[in-house]
C-alpha atoms as a PDB file:
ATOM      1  CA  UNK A   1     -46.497 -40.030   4.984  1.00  0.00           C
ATOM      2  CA  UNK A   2     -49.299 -38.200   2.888  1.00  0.00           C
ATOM      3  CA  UNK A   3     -48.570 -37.478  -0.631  1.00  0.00           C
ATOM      4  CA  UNK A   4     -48.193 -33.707  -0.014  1.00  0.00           C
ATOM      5  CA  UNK A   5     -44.876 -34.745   1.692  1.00  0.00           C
ATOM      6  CA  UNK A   6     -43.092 -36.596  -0.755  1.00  0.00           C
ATOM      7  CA  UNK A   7     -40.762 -34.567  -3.120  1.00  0.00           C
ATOM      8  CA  UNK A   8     -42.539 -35.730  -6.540  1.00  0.00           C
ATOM      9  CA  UNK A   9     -45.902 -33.877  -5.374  1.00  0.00           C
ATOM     10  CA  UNK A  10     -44.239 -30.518  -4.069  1.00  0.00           C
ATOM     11  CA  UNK A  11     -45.920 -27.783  -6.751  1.00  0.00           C
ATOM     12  CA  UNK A  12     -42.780 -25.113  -5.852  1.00  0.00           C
ATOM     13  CA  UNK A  13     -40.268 -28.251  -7.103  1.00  0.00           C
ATOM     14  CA  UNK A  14     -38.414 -27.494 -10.117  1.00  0.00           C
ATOM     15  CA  UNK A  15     -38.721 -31.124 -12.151  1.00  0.00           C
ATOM     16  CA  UNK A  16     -41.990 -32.231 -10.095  1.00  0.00           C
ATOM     17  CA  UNK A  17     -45.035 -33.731 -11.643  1.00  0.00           C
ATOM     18  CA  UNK A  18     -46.805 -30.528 -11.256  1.00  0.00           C
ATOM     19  CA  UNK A  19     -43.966 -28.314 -13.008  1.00  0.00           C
ATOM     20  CA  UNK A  20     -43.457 -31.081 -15.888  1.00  0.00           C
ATOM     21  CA  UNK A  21     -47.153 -31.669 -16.851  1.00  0.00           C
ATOM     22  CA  UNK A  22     -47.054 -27.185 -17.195  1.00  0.00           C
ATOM     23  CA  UNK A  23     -44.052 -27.205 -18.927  1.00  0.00           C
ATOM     24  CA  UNK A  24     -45.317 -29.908 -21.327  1.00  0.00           C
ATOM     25  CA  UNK A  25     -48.282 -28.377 -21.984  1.00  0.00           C
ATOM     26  CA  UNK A  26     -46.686 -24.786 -21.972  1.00  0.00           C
ATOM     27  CA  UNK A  27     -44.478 -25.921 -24.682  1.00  0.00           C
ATOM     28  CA  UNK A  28     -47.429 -27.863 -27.198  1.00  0.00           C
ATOM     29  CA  UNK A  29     -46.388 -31.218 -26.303  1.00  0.00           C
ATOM     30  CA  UNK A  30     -48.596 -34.349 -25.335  1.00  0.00           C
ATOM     31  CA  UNK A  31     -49.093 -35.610 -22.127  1.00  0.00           C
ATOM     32  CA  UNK A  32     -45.795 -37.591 -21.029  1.00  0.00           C
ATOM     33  CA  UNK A  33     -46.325 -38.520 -17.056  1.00  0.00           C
ATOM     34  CA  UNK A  34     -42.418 -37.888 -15.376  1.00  0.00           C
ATOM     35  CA  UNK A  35     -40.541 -36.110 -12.674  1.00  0.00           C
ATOM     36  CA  UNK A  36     -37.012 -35.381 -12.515  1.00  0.00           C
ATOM     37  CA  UNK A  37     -35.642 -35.626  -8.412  1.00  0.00           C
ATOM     38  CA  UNK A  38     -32.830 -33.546  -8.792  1.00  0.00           C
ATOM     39  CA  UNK A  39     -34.441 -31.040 -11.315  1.00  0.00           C
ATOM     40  CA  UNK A  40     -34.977 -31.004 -14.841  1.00  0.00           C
ATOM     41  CA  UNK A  41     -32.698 -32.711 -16.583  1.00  0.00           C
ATOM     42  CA  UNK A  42     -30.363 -33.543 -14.003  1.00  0.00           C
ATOM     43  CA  UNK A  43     -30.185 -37.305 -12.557  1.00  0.00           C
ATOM     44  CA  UNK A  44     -32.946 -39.418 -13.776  1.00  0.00           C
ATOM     45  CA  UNK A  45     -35.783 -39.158 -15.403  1.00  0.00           C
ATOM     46  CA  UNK A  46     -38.787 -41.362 -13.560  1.00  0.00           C
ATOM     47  CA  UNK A  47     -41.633 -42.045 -16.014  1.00  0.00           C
ATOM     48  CA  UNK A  48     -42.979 -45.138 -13.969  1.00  0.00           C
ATOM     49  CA  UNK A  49     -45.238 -43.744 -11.803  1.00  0.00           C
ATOM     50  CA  UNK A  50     -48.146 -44.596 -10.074  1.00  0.00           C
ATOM     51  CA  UNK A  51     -51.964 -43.327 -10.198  1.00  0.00           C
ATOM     52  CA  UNK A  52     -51.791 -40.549  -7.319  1.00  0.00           C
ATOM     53  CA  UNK A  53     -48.307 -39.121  -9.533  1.00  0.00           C
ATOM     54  CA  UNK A  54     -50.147 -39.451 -12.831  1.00  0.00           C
ATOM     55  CA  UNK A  55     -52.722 -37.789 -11.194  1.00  0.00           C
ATOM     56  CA  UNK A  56     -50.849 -34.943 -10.412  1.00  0.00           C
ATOM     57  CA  UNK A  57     -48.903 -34.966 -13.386  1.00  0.00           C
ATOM     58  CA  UNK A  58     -51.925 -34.356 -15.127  1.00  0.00           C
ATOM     59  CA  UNK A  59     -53.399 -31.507 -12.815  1.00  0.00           C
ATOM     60  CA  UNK A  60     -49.960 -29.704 -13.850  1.00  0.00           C
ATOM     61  CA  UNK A  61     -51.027 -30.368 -17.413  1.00  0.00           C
ATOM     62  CA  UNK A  62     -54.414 -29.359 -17.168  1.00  0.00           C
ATOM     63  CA  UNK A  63     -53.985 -26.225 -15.269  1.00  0.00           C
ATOM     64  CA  UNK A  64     -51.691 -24.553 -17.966  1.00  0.00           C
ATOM     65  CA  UNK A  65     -53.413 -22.118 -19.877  1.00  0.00           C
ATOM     66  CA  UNK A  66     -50.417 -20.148 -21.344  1.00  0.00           C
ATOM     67  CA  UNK A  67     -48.336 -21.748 -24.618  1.00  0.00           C
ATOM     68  CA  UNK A  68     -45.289 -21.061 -26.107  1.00  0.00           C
ATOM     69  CA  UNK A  69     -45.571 -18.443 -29.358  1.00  0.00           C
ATOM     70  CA  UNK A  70     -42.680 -20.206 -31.288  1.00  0.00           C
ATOM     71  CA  UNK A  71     -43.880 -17.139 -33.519  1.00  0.00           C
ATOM     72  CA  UNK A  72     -41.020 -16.961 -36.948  1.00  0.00           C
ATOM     73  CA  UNK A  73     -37.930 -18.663 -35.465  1.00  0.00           C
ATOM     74  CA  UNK A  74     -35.649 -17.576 -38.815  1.00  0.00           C
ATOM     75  CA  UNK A  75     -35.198 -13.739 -37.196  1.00  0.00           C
END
């Protein structure tokens, strides 16, 4: 089984390494390698992961050129 098959490295996967290294970025915070299987923040969390899912953790992370405008949360 290639890498491309296993849930962690589907891109569409809401909770994969992909999705959390965007979000993370997306949202100003520093690099945190993890996948949720059963979505974000359901089940739990795997942060022990292995080159090939940091790998693509990172690619996620990388690849995220918008960010959050927090803007003046007080309105």
């Amino acid at each position: 089984m290639s890498n491309t098959e296993l849930p962690q490295f589907d891109r569409k996967r809401h909770g994969g390494l992909h999705d959390r290294g965007r979000a993370d970025r997306y949202y100003g915070r520093a690099p945190r390698p993890h996948w949720w299987p059963n979505g974000t923040g359901h089940g739990q969390m795997i942060n022990q992961l292995n080159e090939a899912e940091i790998q693509e953790y990172m690619a996620g992370y990388q690849s995220e050129t918008d960010r959050k405008d927090w803007g003046d949360e007080s309105d």
